[in-house]
PDB file of N, CA and C in Angstrom:
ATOM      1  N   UNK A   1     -19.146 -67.726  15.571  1.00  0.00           N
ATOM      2  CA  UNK A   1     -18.311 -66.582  15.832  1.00  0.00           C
ATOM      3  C   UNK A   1     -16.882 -67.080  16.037  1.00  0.00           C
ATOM      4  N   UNK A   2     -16.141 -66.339  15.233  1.00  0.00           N
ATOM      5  CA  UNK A   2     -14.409 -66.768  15.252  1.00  0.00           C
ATOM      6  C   UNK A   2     -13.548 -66.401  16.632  1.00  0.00           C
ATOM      7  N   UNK A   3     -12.760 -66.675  16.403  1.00  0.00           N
ATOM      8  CA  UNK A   3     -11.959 -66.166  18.030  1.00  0.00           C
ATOM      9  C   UNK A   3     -11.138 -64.572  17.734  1.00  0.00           C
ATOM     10  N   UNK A   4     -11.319 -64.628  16.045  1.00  0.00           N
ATOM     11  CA  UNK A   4     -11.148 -62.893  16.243  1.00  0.00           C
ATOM     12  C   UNK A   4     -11.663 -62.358  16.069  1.00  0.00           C
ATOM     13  N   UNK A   5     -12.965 -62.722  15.549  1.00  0.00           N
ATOM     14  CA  UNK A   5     -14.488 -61.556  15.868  1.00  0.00           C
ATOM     15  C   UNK A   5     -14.796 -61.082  17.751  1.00  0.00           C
ATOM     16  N   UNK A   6     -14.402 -62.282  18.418  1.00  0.00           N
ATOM     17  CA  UNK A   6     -14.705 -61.872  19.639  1.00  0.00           C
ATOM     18  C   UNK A   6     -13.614 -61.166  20.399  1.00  0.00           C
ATOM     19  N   UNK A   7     -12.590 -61.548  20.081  1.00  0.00           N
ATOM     20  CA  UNK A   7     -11.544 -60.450  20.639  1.00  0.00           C
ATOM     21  C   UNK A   7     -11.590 -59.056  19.993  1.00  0.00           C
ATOM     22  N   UNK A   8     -11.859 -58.886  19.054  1.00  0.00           N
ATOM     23  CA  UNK A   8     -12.457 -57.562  18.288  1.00  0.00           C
ATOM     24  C   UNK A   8     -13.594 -57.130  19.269  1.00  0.00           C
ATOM     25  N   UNK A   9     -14.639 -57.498  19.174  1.00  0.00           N
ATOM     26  CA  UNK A   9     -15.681 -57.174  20.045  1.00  0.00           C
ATOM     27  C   UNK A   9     -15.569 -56.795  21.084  1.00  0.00           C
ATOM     28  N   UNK A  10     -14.185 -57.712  22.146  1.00  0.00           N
ATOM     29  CA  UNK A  10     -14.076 -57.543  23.094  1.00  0.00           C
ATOM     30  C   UNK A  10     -13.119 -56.092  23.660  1.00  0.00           C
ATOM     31  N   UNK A  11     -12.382 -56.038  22.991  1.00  0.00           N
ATOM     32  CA  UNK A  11     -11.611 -54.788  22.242  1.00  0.00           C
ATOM     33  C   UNK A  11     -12.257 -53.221  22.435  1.00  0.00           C
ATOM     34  N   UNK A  12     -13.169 -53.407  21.511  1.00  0.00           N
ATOM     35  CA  UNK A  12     -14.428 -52.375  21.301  1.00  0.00           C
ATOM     36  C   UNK A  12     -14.471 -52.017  22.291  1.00  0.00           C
ATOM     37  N   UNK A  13     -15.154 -53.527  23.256  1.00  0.00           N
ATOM     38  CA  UNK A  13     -16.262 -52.878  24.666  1.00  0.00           C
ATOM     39  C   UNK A  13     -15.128 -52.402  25.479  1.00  0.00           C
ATOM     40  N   UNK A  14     -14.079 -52.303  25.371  1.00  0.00           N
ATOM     41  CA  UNK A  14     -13.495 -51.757  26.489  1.00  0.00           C
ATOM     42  C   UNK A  14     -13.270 -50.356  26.330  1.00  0.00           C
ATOM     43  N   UNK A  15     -12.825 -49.973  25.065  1.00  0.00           N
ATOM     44  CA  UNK A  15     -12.286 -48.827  24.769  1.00  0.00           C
ATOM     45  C   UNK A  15     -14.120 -47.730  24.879  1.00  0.00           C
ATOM     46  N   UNK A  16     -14.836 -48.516  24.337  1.00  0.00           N
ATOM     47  CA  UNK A  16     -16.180 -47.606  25.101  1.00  0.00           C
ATOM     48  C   UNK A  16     -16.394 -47.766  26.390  1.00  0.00           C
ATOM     49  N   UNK A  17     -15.759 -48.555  27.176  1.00  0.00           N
ATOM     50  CA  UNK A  17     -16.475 -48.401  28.492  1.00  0.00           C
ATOM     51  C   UNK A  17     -15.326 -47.685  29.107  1.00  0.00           C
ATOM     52  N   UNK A  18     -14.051 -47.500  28.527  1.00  0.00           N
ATOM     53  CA  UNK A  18     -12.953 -46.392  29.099  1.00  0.00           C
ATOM     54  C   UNK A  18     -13.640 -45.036  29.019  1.00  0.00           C
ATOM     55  N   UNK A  19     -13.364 -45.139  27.486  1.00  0.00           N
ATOM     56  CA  UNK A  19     -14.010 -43.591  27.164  1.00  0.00           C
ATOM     57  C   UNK A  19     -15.422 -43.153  28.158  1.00  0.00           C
ATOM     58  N   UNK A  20     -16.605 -44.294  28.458  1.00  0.00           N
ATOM     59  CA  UNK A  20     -17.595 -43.579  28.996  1.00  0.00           C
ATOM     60  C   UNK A  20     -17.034 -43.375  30.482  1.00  0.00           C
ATOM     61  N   UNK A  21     -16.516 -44.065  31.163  1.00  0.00           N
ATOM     62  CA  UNK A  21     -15.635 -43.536  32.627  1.00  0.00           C
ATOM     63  C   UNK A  21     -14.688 -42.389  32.448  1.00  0.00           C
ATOM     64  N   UNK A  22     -13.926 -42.143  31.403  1.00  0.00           N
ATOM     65  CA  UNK A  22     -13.347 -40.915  31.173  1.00  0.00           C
ATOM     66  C   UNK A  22     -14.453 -39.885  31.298  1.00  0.00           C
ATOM     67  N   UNK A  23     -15.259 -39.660  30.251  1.00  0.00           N
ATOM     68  CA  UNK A  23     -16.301 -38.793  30.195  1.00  0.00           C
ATOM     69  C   UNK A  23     -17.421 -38.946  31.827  1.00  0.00           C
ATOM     70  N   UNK A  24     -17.670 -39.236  32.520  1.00  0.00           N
ATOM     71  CA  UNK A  24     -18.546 -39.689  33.637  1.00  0.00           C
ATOM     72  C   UNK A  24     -17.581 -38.937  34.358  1.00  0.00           C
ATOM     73  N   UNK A  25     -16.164 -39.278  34.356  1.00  0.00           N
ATOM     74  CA  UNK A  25     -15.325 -38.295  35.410  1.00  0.00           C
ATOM     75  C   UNK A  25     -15.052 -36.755  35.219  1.00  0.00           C
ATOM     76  N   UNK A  26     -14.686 -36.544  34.186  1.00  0.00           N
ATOM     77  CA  UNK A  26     -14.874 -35.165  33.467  1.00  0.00           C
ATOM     78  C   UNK A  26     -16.354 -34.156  33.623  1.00  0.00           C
ATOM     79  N   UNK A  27     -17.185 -35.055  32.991  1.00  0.00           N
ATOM     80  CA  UNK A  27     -18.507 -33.707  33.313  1.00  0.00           C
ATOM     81  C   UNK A  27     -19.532 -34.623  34.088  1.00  0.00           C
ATOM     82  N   UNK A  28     -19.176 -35.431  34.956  1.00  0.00           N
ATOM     83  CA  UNK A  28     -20.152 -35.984  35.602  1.00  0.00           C
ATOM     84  C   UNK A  28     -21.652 -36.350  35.026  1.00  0.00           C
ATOM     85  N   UNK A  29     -22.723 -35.867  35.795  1.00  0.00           N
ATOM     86  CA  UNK A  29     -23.742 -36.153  35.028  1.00  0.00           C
ATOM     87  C   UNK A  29     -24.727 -34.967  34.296  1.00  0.00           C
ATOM     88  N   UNK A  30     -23.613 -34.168  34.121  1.00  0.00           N
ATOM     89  CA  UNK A  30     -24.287 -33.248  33.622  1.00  0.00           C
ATOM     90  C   UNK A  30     -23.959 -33.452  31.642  1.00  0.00           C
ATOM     91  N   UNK A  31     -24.497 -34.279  31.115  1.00  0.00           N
ATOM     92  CA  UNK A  31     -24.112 -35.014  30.103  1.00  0.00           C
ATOM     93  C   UNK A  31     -24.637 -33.388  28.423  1.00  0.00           C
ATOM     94  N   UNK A  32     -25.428 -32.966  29.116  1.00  0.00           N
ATOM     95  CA  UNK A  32     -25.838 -31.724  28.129  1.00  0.00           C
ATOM     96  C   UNK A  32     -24.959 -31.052  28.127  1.00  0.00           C
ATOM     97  N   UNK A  33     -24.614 -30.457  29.193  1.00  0.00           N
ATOM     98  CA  UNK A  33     -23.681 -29.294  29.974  1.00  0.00           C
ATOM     99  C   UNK A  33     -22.344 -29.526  28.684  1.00  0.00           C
ATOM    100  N   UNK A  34     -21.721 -30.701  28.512  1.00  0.00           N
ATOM    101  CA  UNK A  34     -20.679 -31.121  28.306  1.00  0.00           C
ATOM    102  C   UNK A  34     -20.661 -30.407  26.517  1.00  0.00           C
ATOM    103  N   UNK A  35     -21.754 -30.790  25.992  1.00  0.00           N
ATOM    104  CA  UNK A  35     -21.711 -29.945  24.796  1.00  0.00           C
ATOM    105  C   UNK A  35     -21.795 -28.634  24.436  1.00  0.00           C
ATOM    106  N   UNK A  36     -22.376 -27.952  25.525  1.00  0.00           N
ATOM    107  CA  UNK A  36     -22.433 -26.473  26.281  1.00  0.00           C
ATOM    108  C   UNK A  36     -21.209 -25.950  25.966  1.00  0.00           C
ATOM    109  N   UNK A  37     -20.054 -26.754  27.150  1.00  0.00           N
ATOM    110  CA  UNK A  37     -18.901 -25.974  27.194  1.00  0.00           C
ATOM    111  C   UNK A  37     -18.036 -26.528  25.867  1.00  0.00           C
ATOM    112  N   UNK A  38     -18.164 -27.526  25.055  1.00  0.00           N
ATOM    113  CA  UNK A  38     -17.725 -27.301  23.971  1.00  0.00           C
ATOM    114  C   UNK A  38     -17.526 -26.601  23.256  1.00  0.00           C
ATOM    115  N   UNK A  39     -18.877 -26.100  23.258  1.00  0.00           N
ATOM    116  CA  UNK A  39     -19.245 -24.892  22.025  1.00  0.00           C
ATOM    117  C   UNK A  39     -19.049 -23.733  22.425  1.00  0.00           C
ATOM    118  N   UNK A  40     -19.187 -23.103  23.669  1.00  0.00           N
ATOM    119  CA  UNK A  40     -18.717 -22.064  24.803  1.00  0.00           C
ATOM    120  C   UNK A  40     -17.094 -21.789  24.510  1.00  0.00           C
ATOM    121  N   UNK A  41     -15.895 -22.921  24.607  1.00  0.00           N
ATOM    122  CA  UNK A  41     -15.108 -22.738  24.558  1.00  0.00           C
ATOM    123  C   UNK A  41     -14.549 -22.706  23.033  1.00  0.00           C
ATOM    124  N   UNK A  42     -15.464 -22.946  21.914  1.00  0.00           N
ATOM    125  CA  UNK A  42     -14.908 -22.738  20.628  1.00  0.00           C
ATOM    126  C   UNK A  42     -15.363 -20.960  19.787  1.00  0.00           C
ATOM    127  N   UNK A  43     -16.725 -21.062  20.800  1.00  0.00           N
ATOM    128  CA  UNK A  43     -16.638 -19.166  20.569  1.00  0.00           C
ATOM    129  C   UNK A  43     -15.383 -18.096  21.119  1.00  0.00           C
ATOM    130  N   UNK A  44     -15.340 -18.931  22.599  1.00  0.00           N
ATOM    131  CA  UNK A  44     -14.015 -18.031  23.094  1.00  0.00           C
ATOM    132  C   UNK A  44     -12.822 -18.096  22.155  1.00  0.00           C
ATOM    133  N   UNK A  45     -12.532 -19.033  21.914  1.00  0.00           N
ATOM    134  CA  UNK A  45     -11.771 -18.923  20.764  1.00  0.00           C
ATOM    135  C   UNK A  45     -11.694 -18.392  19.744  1.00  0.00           C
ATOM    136  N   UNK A  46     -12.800 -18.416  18.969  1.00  0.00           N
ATOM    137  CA  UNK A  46     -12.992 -17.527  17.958  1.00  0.00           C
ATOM    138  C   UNK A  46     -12.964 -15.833  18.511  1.00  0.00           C
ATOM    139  N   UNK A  47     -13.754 -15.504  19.425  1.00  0.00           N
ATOM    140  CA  UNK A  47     -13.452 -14.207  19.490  1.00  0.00           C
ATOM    141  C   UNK A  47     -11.933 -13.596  20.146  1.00  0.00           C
ATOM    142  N   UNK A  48     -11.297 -14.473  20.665  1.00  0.00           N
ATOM    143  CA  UNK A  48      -9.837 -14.221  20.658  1.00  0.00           C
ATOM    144  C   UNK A  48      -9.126 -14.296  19.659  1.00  0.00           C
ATOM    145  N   UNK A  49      -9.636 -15.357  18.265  1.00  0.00           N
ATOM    146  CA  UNK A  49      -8.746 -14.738  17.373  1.00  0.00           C
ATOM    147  C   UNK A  49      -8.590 -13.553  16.735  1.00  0.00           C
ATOM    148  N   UNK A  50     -10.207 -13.311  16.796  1.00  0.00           N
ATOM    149  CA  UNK A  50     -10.594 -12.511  16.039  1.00  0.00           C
ATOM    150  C   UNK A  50     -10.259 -10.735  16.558  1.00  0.00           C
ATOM    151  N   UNK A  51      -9.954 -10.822  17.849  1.00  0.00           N
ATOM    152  CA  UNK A  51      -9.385  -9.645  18.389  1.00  0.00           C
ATOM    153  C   UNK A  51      -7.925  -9.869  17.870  1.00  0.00           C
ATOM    154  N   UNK A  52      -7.580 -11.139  18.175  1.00  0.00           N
ATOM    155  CA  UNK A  52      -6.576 -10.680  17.442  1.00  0.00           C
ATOM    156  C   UNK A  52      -5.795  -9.989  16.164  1.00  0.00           C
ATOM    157  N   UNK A  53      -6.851 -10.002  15.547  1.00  0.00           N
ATOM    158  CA  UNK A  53      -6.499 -10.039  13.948  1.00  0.00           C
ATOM    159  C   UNK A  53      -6.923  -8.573  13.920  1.00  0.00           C
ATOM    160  N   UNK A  54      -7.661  -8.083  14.639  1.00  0.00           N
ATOM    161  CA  UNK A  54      -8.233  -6.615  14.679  1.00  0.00           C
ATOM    162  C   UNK A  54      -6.800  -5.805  15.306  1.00  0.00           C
ATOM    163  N   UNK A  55      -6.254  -6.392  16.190  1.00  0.00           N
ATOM    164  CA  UNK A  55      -5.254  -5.541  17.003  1.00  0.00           C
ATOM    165  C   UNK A  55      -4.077  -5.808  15.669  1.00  0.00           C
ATOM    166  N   UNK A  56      -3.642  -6.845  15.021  1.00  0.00           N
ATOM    167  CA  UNK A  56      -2.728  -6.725  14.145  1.00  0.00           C
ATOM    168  C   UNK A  56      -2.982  -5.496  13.205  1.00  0.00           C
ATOM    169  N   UNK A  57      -4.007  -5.919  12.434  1.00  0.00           N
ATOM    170  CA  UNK A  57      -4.533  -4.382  11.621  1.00  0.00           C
ATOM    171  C   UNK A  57      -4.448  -3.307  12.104  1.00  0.00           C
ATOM    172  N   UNK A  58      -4.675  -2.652  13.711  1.00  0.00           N
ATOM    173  CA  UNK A  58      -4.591  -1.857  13.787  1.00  0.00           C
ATOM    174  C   UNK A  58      -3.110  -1.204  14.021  1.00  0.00           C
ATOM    175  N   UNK A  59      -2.129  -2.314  14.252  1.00  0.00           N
ATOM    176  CA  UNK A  59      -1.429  -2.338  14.674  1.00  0.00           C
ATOM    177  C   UNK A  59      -0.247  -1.780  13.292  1.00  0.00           C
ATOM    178  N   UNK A  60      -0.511  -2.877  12.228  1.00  0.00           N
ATOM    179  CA  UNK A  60       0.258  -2.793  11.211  1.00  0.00           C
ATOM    180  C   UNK A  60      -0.419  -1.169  10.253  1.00  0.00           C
ATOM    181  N   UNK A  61      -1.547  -0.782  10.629  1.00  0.00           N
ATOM    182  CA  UNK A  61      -1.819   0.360   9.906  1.00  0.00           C
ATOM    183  C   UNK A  61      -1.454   1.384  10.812  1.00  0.00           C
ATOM    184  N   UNK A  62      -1.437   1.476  12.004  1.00  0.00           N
ATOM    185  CA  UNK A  62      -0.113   2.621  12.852  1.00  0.00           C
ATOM    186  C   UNK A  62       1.323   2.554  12.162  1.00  0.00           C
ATOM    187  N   UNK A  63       1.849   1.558  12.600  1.00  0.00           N
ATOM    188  CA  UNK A  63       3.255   1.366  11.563  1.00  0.00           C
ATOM    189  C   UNK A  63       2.878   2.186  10.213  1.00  0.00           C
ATOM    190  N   UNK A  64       2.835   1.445   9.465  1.00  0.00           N
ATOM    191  CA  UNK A  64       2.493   2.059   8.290  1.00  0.00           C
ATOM    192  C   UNK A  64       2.328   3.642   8.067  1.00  0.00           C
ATOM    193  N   UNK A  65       1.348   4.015   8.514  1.00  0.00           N
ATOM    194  CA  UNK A  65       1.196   5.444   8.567  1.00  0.00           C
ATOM    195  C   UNK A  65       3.085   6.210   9.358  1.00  0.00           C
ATOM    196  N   UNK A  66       3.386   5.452  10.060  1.00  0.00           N
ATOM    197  CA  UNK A  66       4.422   6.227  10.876  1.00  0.00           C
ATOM    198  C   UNK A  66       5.590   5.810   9.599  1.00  0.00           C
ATOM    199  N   UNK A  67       5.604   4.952   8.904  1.00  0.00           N
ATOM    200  CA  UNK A  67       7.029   5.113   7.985  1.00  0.00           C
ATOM    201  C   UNK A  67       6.513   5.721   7.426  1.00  0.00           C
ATOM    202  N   UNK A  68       5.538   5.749   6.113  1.00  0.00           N
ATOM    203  CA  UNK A  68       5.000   6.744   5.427  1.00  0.00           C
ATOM    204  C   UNK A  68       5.438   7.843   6.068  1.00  0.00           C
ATOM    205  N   UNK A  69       4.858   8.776   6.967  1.00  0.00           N
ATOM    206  CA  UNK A  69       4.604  10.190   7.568  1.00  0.00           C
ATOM    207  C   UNK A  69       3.422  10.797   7.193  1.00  0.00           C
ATOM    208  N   UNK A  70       2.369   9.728   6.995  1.00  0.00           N
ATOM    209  CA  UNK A  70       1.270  10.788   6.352  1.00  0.00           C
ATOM    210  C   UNK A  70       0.313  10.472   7.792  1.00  0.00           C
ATOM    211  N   UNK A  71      -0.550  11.805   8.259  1.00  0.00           N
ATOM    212  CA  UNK A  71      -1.571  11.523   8.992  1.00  0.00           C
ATOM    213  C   UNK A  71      -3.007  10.965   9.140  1.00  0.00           C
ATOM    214  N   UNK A  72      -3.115   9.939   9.833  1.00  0.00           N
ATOM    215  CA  UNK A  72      -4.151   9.154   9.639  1.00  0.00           C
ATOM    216  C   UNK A  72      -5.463   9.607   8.932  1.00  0.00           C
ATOM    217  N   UNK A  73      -5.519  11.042   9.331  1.00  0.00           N
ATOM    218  CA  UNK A  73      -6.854  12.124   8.836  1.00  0.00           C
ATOM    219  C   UNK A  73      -6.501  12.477   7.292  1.00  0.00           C
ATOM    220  N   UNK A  74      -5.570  12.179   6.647  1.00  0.00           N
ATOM    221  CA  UNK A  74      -5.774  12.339   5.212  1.00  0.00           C
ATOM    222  C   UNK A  74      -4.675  13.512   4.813  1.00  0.00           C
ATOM    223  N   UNK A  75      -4.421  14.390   5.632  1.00  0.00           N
ATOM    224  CA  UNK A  75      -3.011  15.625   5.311  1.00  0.00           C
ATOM    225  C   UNK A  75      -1.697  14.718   5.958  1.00  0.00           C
ATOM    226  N   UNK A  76      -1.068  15.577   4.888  1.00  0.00           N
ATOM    227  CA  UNK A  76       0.068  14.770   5.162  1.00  0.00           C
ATOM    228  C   UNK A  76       0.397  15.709   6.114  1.00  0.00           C
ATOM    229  N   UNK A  77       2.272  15.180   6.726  1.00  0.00           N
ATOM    230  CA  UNK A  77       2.894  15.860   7.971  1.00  0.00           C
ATOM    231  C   UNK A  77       3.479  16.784   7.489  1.00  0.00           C
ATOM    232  N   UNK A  78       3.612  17.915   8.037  1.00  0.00           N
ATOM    233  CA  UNK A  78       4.387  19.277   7.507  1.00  0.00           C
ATOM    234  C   UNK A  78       5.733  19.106   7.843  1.00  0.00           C
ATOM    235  N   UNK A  79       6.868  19.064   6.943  1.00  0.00           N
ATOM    236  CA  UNK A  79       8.074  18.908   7.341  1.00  0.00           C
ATOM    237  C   UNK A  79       9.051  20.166   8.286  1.00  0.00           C
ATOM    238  N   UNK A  80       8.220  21.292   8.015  1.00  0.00           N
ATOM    239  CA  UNK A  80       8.956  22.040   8.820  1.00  0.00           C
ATOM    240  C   UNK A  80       7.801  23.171   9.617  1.00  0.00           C
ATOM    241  N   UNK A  81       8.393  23.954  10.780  1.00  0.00           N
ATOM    242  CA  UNK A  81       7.046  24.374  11.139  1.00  0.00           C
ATOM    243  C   UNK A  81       6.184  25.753  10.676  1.00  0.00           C
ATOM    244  N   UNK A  82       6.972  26.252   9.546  1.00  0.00           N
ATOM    245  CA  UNK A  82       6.207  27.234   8.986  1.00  0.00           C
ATOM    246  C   UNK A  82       5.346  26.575   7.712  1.00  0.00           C
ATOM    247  N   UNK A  83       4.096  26.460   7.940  1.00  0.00           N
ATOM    248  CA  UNK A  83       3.188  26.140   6.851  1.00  0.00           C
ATOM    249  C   UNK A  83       2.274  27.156   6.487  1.00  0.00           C
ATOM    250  N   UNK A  84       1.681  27.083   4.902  1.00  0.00           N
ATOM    251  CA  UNK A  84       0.545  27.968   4.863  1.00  0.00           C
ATOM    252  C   UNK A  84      -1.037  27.342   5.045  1.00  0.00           C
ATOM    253  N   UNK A  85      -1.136  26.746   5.593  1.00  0.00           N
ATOM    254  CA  UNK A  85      -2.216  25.629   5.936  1.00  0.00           C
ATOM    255  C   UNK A  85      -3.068  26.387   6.291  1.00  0.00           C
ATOM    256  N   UNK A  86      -4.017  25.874   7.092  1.00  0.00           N
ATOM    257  CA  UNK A  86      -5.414  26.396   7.884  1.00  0.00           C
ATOM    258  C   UNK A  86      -4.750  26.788   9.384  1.00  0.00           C
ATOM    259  N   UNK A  87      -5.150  28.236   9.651  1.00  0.00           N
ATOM    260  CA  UNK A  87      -4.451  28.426  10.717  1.00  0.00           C
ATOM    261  C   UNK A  87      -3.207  29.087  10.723  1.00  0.00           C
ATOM    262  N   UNK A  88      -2.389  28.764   9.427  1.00  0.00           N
ATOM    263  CA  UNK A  88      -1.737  29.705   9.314  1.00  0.00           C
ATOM    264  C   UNK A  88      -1.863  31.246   8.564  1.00  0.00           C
ATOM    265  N   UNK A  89      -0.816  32.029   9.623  1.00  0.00           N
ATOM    266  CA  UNK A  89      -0.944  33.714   9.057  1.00  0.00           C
ATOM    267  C   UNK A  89       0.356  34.095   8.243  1.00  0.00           C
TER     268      UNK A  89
END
């Protein structure tokens, strides 16, 4: 064994035995748990984007309808207030 195979090696073992004291301090010994809240916190995420993207749509199809002037229900807006519509006499 060369003297930079073992400083390599030696290298290694440290940066795993950091990382496993990092991780040991973080989720203790609850070593399952830890993949739990991984995945816990990548749904929350997802469903926050995903509201998000719902509130844009709804958001940008209000706009929309309001420059247009047409009403969301399919008739358009009456520009003035005598119409012969439904309801009117």
């Amino acid at each position: 064994m060369t003297a930079h195979d073992y400083d390599n090696q030696l290298l290694e073992s440290v940066s795993v035995r950091r990382r496993r004291l990092r991780d040991a301090l973080l989720f203790g010994a609850q070593r399952q748990r830890r993949s739990l809240d991984e995945r816990l916190g990548k749904v929350f995420a997802g469903v926050v984007v995903a509201a998000i993207v719902c509130a844009g749509c709804v958001g940008w199809s209000f706009v929309e309808n309001r420059v247009i002037g047409k009403s969301p229900y399919g008739a358009s807006v009456p520009s003035s207030g005598h119409g012969t519509g439904v309801g009117a006499r």
